[in-house]
C-alpha atoms as a PDB file:
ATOM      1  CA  UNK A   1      43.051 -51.063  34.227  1.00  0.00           C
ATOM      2  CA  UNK A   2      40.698 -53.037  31.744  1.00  0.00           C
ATOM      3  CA  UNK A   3      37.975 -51.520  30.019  1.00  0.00           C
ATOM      4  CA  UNK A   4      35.388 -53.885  32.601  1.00  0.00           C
ATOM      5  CA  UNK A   5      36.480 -52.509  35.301  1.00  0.00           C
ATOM      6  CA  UNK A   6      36.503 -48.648  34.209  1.00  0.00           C
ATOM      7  CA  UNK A   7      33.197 -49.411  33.708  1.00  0.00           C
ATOM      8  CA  UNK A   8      32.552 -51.113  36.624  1.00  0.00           C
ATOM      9  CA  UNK A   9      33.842 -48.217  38.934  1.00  0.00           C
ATOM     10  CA  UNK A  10      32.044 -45.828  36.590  1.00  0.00           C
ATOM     11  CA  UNK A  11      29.025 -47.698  37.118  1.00  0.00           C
ATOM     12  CA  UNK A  12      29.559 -47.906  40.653  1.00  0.00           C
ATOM     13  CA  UNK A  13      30.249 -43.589  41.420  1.00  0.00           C
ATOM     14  CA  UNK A  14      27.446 -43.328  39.463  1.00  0.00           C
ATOM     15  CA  UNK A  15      24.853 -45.134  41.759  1.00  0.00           C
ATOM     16  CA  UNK A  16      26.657 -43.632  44.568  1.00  0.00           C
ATOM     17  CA  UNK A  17      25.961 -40.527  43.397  1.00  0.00           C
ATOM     18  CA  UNK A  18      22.384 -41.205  42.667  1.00  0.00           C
ATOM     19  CA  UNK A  19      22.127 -42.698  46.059  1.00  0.00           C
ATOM     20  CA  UNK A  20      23.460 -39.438  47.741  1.00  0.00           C
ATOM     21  CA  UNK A  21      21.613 -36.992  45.905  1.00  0.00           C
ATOM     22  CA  UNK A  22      17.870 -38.879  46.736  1.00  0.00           C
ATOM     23  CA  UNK A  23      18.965 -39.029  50.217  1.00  0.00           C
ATOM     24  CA  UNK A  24      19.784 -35.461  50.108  1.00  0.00           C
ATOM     25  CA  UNK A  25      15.982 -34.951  48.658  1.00  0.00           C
ATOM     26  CA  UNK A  26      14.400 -37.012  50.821  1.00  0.00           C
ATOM     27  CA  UNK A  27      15.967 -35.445  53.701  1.00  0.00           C
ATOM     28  CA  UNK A  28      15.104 -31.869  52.615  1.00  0.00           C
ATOM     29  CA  UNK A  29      11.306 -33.241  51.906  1.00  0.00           C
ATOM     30  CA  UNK A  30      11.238 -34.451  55.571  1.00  0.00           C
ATOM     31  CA  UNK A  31      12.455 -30.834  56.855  1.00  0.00           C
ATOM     32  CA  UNK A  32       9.990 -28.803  55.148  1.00  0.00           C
ATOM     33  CA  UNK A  33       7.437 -31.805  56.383  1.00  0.00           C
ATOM     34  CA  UNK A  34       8.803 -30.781  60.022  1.00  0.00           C
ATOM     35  CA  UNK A  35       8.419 -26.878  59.141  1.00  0.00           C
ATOM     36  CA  UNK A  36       4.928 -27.592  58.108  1.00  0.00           C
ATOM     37  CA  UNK A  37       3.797 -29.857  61.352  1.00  0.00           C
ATOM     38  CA  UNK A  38       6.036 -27.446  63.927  1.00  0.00           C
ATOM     39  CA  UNK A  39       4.242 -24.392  62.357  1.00  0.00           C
ATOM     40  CA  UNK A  40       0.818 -25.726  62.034  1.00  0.00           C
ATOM     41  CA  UNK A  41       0.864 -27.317  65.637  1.00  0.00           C
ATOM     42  CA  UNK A  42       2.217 -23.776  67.389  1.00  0.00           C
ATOM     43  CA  UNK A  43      -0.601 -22.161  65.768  1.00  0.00           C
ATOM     44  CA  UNK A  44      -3.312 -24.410  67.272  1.00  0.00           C
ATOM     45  CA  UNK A  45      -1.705 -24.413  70.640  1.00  0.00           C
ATOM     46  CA  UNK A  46      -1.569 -20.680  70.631  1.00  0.00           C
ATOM     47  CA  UNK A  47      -5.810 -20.481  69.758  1.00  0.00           C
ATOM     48  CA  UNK A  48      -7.191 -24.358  71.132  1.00  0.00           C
ATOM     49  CA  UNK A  49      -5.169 -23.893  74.661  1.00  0.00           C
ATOM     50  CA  UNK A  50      -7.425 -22.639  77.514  1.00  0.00           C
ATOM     51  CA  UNK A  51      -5.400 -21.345  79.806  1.00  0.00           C
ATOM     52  CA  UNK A  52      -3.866 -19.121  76.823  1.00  0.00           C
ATOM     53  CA  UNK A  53      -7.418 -18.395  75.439  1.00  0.00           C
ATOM     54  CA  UNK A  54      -8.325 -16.761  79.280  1.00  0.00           C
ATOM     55  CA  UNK A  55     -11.094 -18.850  79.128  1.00  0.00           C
ATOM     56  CA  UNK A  56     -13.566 -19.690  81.942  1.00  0.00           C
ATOM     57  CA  UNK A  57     -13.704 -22.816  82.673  1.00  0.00           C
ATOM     58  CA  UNK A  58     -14.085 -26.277  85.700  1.00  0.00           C
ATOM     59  CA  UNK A  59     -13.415 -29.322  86.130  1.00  0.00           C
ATOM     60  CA  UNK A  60     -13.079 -32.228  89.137  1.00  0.00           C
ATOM     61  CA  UNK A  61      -9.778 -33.892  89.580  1.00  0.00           C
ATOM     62  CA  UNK A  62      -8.656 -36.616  91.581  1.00  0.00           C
ATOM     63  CA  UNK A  63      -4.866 -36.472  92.384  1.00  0.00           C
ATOM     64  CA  UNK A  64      -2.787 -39.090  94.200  1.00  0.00           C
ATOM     65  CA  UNK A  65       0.861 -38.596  95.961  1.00  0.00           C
ATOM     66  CA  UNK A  66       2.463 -42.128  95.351  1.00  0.00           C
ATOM     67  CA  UNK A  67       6.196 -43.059  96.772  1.00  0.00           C
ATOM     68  CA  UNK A  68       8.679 -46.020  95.752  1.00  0.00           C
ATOM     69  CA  UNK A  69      10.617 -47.848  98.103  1.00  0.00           C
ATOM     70  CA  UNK A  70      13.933 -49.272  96.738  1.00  0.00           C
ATOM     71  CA  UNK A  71      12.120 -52.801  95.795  1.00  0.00           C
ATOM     72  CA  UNK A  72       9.752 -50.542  93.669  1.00  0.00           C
ATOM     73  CA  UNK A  73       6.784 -50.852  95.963  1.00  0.00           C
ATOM     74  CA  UNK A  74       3.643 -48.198  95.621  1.00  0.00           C
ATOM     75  CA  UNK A  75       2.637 -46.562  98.702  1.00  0.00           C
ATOM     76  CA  UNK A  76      -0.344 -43.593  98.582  1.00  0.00           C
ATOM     77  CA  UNK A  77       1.189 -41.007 100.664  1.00  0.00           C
ATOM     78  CA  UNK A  78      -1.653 -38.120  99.923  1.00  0.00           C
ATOM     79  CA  UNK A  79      -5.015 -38.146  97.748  1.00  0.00           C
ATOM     80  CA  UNK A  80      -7.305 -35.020  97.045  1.00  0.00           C
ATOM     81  CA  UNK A  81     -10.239 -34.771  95.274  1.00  0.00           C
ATOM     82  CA  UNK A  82     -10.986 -30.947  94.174  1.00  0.00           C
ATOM     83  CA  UNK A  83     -13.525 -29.384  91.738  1.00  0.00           C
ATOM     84  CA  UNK A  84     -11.151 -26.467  90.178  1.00  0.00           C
ATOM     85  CA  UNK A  85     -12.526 -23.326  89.340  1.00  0.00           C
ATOM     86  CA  UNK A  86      -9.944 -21.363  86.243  1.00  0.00           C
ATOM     87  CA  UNK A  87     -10.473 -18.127  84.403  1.00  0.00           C
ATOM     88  CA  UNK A  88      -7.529 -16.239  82.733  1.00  0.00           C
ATOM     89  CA  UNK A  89      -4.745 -18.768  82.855  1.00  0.00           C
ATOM     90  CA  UNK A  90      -5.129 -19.092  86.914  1.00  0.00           C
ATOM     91  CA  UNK A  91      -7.444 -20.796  88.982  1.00  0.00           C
ATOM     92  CA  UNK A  92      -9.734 -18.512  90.642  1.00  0.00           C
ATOM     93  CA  UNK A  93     -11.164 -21.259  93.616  1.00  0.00           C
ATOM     94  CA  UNK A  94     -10.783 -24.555  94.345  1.00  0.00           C
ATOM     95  CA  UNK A  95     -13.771 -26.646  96.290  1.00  0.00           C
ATOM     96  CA  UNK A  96     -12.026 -29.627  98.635  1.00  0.00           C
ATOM     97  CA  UNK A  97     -14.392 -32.768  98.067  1.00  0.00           C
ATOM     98  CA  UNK A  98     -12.026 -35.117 100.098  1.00  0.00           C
ATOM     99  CA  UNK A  99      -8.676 -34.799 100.662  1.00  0.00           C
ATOM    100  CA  UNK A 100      -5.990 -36.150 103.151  1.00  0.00           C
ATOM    101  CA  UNK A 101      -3.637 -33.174 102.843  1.00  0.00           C
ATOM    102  CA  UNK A 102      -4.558 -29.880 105.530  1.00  0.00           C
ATOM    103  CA  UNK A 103      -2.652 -27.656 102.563  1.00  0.00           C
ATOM    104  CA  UNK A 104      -3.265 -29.132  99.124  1.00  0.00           C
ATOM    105  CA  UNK A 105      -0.881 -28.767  96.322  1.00  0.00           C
ATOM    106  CA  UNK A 106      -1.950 -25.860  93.504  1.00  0.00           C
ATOM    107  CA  UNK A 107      -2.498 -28.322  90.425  1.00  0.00           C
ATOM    108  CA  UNK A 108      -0.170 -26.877  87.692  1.00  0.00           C
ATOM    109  CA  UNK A 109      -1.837 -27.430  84.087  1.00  0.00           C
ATOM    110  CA  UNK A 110       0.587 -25.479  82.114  1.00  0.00           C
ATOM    111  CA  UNK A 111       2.985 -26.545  79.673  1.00  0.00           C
ATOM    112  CA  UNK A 112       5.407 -25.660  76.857  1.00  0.00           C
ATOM    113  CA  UNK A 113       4.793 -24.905  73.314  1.00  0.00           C
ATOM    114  CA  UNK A 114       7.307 -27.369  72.494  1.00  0.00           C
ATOM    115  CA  UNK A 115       6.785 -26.289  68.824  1.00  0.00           C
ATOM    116  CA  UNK A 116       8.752 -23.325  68.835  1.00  0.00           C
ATOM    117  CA  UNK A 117      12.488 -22.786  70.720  1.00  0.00           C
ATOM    118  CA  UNK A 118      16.041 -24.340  69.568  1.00  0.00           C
ATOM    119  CA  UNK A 119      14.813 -27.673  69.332  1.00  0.00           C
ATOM    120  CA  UNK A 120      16.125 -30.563  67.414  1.00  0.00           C
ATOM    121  CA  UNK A 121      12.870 -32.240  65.634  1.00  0.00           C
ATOM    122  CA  UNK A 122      12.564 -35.794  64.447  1.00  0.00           C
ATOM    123  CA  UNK A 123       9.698 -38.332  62.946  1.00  0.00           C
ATOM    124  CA  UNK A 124       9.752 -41.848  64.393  1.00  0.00           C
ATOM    125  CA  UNK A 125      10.755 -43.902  61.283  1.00  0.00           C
ATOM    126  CA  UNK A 126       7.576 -46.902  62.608  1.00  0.00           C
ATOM    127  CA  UNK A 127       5.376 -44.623  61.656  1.00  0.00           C
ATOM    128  CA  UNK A 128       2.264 -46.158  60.054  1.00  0.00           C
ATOM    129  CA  UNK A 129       0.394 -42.785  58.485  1.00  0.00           C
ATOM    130  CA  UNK A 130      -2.554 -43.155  61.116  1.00  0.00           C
ATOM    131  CA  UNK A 131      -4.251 -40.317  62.933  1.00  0.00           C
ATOM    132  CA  UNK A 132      -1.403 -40.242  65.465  1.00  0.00           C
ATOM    133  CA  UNK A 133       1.398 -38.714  64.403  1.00  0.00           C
ATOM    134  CA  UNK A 134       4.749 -38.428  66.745  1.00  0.00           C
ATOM    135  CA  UNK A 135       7.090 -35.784  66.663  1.00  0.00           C
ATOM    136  CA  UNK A 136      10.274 -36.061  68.955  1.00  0.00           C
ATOM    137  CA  UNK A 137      12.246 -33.391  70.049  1.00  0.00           C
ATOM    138  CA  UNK A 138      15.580 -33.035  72.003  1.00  0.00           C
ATOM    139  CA  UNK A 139      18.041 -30.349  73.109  1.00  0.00           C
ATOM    140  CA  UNK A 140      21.027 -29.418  71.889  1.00  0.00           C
ATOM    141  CA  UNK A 141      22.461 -28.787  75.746  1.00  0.00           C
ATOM    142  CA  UNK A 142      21.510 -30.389  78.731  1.00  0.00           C
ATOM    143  CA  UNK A 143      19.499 -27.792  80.394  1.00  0.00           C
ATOM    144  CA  UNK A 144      17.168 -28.369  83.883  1.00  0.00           C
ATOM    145  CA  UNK A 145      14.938 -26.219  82.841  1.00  0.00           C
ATOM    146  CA  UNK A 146      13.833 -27.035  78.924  1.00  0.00           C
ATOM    147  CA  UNK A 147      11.868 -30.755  78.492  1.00  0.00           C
ATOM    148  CA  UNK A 148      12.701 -33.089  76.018  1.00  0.00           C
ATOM    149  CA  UNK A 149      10.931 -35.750  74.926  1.00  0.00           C
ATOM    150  CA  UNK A 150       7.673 -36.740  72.598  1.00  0.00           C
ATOM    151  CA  UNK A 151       4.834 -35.116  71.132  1.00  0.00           C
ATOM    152  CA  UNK A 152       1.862 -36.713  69.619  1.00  0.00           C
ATOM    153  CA  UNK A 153      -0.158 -34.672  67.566  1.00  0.00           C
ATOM    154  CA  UNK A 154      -3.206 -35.688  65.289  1.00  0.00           C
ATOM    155  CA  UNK A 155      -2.117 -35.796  61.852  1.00  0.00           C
ATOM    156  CA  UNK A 156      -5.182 -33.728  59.988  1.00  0.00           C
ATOM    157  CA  UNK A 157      -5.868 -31.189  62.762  1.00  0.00           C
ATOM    158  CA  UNK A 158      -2.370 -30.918  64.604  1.00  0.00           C
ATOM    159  CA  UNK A 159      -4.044 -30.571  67.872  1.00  0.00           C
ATOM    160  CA  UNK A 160      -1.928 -32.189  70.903  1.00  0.00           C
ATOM    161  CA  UNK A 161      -2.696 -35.790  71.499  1.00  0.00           C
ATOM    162  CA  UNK A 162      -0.355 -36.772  74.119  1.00  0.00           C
ATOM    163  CA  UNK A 163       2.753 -34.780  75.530  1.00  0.00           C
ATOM    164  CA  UNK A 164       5.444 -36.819  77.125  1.00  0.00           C
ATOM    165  CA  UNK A 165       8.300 -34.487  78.839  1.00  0.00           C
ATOM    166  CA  UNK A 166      11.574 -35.507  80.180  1.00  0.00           C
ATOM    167  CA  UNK A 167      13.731 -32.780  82.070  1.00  0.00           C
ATOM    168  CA  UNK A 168      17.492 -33.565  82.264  1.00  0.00           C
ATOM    169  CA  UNK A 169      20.076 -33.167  84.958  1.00  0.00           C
ATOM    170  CA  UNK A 170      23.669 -33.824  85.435  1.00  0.00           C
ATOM    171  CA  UNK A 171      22.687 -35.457  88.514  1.00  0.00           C
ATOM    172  CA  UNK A 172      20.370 -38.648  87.478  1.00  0.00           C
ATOM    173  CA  UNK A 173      18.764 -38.245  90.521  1.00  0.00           C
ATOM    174  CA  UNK A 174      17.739 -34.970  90.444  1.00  0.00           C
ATOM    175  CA  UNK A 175      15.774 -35.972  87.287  1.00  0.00           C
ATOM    176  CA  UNK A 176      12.105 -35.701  86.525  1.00  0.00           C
ATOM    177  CA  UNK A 177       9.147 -36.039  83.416  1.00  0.00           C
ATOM    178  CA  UNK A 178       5.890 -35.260  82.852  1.00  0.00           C
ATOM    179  CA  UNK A 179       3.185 -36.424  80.647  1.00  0.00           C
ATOM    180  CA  UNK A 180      -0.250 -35.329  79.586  1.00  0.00           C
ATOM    181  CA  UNK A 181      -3.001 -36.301  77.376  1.00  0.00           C
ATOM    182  CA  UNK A 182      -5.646 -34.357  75.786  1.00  0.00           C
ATOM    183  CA  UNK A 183      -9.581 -34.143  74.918  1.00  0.00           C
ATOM    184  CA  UNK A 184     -10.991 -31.675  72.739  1.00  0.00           C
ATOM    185  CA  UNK A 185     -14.187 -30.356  73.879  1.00  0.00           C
ATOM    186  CA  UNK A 186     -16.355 -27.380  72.174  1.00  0.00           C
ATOM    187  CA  UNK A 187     -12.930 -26.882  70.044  1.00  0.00           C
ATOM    188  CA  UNK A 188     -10.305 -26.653  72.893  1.00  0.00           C
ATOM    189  CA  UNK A 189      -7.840 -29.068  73.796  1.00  0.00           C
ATOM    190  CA  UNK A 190      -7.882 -29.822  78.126  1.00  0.00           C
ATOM    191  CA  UNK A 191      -5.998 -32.086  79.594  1.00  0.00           C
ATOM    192  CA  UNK A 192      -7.970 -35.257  80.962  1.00  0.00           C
ATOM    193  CA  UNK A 193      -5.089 -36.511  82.676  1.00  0.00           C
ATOM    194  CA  UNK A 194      -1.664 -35.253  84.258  1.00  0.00           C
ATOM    195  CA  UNK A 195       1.241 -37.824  85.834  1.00  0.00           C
ATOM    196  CA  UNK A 196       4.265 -36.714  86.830  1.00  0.00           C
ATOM    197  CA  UNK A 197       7.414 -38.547  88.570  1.00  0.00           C
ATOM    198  CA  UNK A 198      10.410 -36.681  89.896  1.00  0.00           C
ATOM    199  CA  UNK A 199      13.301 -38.733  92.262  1.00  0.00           C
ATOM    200  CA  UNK A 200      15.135 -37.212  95.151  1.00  0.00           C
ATOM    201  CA  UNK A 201      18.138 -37.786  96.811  1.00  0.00           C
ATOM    202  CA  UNK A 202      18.634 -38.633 100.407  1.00  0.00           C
ATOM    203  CA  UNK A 203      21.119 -39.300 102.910  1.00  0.00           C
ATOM    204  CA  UNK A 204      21.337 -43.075 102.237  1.00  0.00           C
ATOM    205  CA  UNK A 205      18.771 -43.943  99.757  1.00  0.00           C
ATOM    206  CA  UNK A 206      16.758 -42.401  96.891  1.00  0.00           C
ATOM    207  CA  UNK A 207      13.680 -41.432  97.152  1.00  0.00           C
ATOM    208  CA  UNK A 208      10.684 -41.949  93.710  1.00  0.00           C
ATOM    209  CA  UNK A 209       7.643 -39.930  93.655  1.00  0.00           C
ATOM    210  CA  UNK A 210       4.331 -39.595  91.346  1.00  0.00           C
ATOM    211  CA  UNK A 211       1.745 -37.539  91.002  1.00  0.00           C
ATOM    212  CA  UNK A 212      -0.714 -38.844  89.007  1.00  0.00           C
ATOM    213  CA  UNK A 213      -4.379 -36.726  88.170  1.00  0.00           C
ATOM    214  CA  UNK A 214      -7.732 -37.938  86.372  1.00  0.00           C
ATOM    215  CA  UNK A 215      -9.494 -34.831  85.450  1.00  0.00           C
ATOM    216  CA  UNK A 216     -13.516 -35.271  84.417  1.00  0.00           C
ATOM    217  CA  UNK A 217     -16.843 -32.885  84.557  1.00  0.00           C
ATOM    218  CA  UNK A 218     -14.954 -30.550  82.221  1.00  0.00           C
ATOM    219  CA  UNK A 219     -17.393 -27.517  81.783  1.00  0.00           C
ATOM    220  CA  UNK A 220     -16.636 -24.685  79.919  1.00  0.00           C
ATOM    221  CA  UNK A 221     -18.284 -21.420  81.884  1.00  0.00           C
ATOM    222  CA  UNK A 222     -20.057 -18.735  78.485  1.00  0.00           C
END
């Protein structure tokens, strides 16, 4: 082998070397990045959540019960339109404005601290360094019961922005998600909005469903 082309592969180790070894950096620089954002975010879900604060608190929602047909039509099957009285995590009354449902549906507000459990964590690589900052995360087994999905947090304050939750099951009909977004008001993050689809199976077709809720008049109760 000639002198030029010792070189030459010399030259050529070396920059792969190089190459490996930033890549290793940057990678460990976007894991502690992760560590910082997952542990910041927990800790203002823990104190800025209301239901997790106890806090007193109403609000007026309108909720509508919408089925698909198999050519993807919309049909309002139920509507309800509730002022919701919570204290301590649980709603304490709820006042029926109009509704077209005898027994209305309890309007579930919780969700996850996706920030903390055997996730796997990622940053979208399109992101622009705005205020919104997205942070996916997905799990390692397929499990029913444990969302996946994306969370967009705001980038100086690491309050929730927007929540978007898919749960996974072997059988793709069986499937379902759920999505939120958030206001902060007098320093605690509500949700100002709730949809939520979920299919069924049937004996010859499959069924689509959403839920989707407006909430407004949010008043916090001192």
């Amino acid at each position: 082998m000639s002198i030029l082309k010792k070189n030459t592969w010399v030259i050529i180790v070396f920059v792969s070397v190089c190459v490996l070894a930033l890549s290793l950096v940057a990678q460990e620089e976007t894991d502690e990045i992760l560590v910082h954002y997952k542990s910041r975010a927990s800790e203002v879900f823990n104190g800025r959540n209301p239901l997790l604060s106890g806090l007193k608190f109403s609000f007026e929602a309108t909720t509508y019960y919408k089925l698909f047909d198999e050519e993807k039509n919309t049909f309002i099957i139920d509507s309800i339109i509730a002022d919701y009285y919570y204290s301590f995590e649980k709603i304490d009354s709820i006042n029926v404005i109009a509704s077209s449902k005898d027994d209305p549906d309890t309007l579930d507000l919780k969700y996850p601290n996706i920030f903390i459990g055997d996730y796997l964590y990622n940053f979208y690589p399109n992101d622009t360094g705005g205020k919104d900052l997205s942070i996916g995360f997905d799990s390692k087994d397929v499990n029913p019961n444990i969302p996946i999905g994306l969370a967009i947090v705001d980038r100086d304050y690491y309050f929730l922005k927007r929540l978007y939750m898919y749960y996974m099951n072997e059988q793709k009909v069986e499937r379902a998600s759920k999505s939120f977004r958030f206001v902060e008001i007098d320093g605690f993050i509500f949700s100002d909005s709730v949809w939520e689809l979920k299919s069924k199976s049937g004996i010859f077709t499959t069924e689509y469903f959403r839920v989707e809720t407006g909430i407004r008049n949010i008043k916090i109760q001192r």
